[in-house]
N, C-alpha and C. Protein backbone atom coordinates (compact mmCIF):
# COMPACT_ATOMS: atom_id res chain seq x y z
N UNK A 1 0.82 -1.19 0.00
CA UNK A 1 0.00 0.00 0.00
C UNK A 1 0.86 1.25 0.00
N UNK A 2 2.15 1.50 0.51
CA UNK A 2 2.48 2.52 0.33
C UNK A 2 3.41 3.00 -0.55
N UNK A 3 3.82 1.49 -1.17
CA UNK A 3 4.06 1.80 -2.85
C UNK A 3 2.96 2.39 -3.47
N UNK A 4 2.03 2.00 -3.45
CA UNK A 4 0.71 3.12 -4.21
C UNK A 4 1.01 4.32 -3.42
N UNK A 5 1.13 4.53 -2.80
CA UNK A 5 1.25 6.12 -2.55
C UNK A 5 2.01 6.88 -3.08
N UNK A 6 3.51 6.01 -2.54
CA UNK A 6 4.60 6.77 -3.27
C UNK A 6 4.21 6.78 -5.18
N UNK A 7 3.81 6.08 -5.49
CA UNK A 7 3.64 5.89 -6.92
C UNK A 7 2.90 7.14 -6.93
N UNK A 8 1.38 7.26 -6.42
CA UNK A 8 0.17 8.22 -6.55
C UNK A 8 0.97 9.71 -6.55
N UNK A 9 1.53 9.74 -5.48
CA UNK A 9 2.67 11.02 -4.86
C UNK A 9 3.19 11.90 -6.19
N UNK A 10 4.42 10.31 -6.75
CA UNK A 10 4.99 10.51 -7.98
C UNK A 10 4.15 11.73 -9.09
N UNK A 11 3.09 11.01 -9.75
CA UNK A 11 2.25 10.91 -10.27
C UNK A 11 1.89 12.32 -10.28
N UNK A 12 1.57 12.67 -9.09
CA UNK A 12 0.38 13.65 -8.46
C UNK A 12 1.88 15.15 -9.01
N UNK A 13 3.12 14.88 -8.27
CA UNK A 13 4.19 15.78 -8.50
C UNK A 13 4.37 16.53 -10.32
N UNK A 14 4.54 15.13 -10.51
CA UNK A 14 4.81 14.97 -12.34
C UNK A 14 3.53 16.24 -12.64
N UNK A 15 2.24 15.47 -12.59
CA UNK A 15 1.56 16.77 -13.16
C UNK A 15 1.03 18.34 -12.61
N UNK A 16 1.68 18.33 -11.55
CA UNK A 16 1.92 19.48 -10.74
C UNK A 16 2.82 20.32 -12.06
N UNK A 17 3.72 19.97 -11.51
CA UNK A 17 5.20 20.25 -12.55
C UNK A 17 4.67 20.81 -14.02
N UNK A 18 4.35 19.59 -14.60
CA UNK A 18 3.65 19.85 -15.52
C UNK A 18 2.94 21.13 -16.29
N UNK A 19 2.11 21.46 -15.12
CA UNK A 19 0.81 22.30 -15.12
C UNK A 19 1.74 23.43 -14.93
N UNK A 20 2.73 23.49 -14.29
CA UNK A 20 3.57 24.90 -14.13
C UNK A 20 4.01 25.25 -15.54
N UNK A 21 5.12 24.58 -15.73
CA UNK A 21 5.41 24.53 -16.73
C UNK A 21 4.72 24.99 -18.09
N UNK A 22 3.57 23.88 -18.14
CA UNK A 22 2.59 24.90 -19.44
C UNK A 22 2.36 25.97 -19.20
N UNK A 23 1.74 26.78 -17.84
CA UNK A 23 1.78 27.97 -17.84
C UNK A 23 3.09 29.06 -17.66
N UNK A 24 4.14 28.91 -18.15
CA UNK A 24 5.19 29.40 -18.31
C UNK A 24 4.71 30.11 -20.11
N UNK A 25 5.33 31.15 -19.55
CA UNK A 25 5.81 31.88 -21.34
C UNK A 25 6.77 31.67 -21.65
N UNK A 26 6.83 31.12 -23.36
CA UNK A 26 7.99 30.64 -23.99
C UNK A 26 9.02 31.74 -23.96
N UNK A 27 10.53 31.68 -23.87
CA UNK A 27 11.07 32.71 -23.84
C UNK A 27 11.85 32.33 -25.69
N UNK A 28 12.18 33.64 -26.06
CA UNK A 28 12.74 33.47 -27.28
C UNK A 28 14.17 33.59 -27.22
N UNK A 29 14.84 32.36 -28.58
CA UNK A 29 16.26 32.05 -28.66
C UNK A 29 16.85 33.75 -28.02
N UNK A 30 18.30 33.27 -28.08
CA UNK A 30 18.96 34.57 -28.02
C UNK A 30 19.51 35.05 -29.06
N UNK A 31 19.61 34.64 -30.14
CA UNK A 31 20.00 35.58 -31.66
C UNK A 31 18.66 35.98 -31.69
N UNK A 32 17.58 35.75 -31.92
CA UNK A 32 16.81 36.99 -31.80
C UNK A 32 16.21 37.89 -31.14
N UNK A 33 16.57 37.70 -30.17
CA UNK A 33 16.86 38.90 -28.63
C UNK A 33 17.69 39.69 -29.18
N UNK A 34 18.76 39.15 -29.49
CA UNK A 34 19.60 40.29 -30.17
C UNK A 34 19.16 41.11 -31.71
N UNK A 35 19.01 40.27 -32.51
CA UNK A 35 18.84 40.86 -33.56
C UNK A 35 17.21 41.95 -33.26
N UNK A 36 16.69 41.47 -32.64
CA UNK A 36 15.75 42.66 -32.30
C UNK A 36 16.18 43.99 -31.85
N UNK A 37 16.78 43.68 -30.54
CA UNK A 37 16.90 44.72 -30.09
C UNK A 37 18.16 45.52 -30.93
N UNK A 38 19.53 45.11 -31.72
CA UNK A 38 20.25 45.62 -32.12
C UNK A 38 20.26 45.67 -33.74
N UNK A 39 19.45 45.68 -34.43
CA UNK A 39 18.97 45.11 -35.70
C UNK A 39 19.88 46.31 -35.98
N UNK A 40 19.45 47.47 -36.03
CA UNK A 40 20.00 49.00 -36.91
C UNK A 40 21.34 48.95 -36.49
N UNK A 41 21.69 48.83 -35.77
CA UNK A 41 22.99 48.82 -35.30
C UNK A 41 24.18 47.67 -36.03
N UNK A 42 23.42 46.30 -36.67
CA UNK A 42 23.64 45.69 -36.93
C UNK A 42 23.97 45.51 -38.71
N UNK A 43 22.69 46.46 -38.91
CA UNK A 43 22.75 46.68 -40.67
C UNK A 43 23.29 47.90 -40.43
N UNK A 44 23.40 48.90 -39.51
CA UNK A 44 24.61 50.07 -40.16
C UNK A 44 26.21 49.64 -39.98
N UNK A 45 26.80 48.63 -39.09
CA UNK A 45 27.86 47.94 -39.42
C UNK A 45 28.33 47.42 -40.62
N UNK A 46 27.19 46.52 -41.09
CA UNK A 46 27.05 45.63 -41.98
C UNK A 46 27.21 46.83 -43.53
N UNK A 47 26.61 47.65 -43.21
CA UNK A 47 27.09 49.09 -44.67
C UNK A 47 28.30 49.36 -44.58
N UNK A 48 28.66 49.87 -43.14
CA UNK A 48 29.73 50.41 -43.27
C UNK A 48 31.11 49.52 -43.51
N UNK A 49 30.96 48.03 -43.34
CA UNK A 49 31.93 46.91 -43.55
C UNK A 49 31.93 46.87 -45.23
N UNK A 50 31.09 47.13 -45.48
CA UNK A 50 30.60 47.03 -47.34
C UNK A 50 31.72 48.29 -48.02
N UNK A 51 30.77 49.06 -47.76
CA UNK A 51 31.69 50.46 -47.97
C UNK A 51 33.28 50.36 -47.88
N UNK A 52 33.60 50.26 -46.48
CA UNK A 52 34.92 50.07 -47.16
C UNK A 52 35.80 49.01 -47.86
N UNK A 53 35.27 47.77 -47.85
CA UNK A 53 35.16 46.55 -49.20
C UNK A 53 35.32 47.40 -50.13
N UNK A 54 34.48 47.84 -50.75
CA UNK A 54 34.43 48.59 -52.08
C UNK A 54 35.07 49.78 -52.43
N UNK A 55 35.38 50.81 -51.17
CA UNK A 55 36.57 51.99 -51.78
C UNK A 55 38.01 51.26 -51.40
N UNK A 56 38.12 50.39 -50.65
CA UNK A 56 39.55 49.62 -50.98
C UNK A 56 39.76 49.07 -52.12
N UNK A 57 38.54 48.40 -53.09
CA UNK A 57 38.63 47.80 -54.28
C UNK A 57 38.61 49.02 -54.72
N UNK A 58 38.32 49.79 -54.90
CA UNK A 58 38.27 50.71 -56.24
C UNK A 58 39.46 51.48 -56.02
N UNK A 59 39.63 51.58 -54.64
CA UNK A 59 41.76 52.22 -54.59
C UNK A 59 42.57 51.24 -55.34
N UNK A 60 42.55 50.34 -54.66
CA UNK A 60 43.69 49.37 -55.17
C UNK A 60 43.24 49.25 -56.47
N UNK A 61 42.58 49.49 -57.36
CA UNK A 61 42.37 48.85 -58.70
C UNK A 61 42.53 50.44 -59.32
N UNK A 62 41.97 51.40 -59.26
CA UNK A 62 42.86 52.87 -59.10
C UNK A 62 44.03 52.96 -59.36
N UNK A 63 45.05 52.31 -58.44
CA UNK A 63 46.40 52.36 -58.24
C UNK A 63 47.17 51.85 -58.81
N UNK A 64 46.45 51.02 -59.45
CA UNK A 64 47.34 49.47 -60.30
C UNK A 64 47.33 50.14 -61.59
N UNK A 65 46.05 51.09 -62.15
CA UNK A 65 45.48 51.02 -63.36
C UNK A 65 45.91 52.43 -63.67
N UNK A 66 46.45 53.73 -63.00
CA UNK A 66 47.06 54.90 -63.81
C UNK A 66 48.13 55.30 -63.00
């Protein structure tokens, strides 16, 4: 008999737990925690890494060429 309990106990815990749990709010990954909150910050890097890609190519090819 008090294996059924402890079993019932078990049981009774598990969907305790459970029931918490579902009522939890999903939290979201952390790349898009970030990319939310730092998005602009992220595409004005992302230009300004471009930008100078491209006036280094057009120096060096500039330089070679007159």
């Amino acid at each position: 008999m008090a294996e059924r309990n402890e079993h019932q106990r078990a049981l009774e815990d598990g969907a305790r737990s459970s029931r918490e749990a579902a009522g939890l709010v999903p939290r979201d990954a952390l790349h898009l925690v970030v990319w939310r909150r730092y998005r602009w910050w992220i595409v004005g890097a992302g230009l300004l890494l471009l930008e100078a890609i491209v006036m280094s190519t057009l120096g060096s090819t500039m330089g070679t060429h007159f």
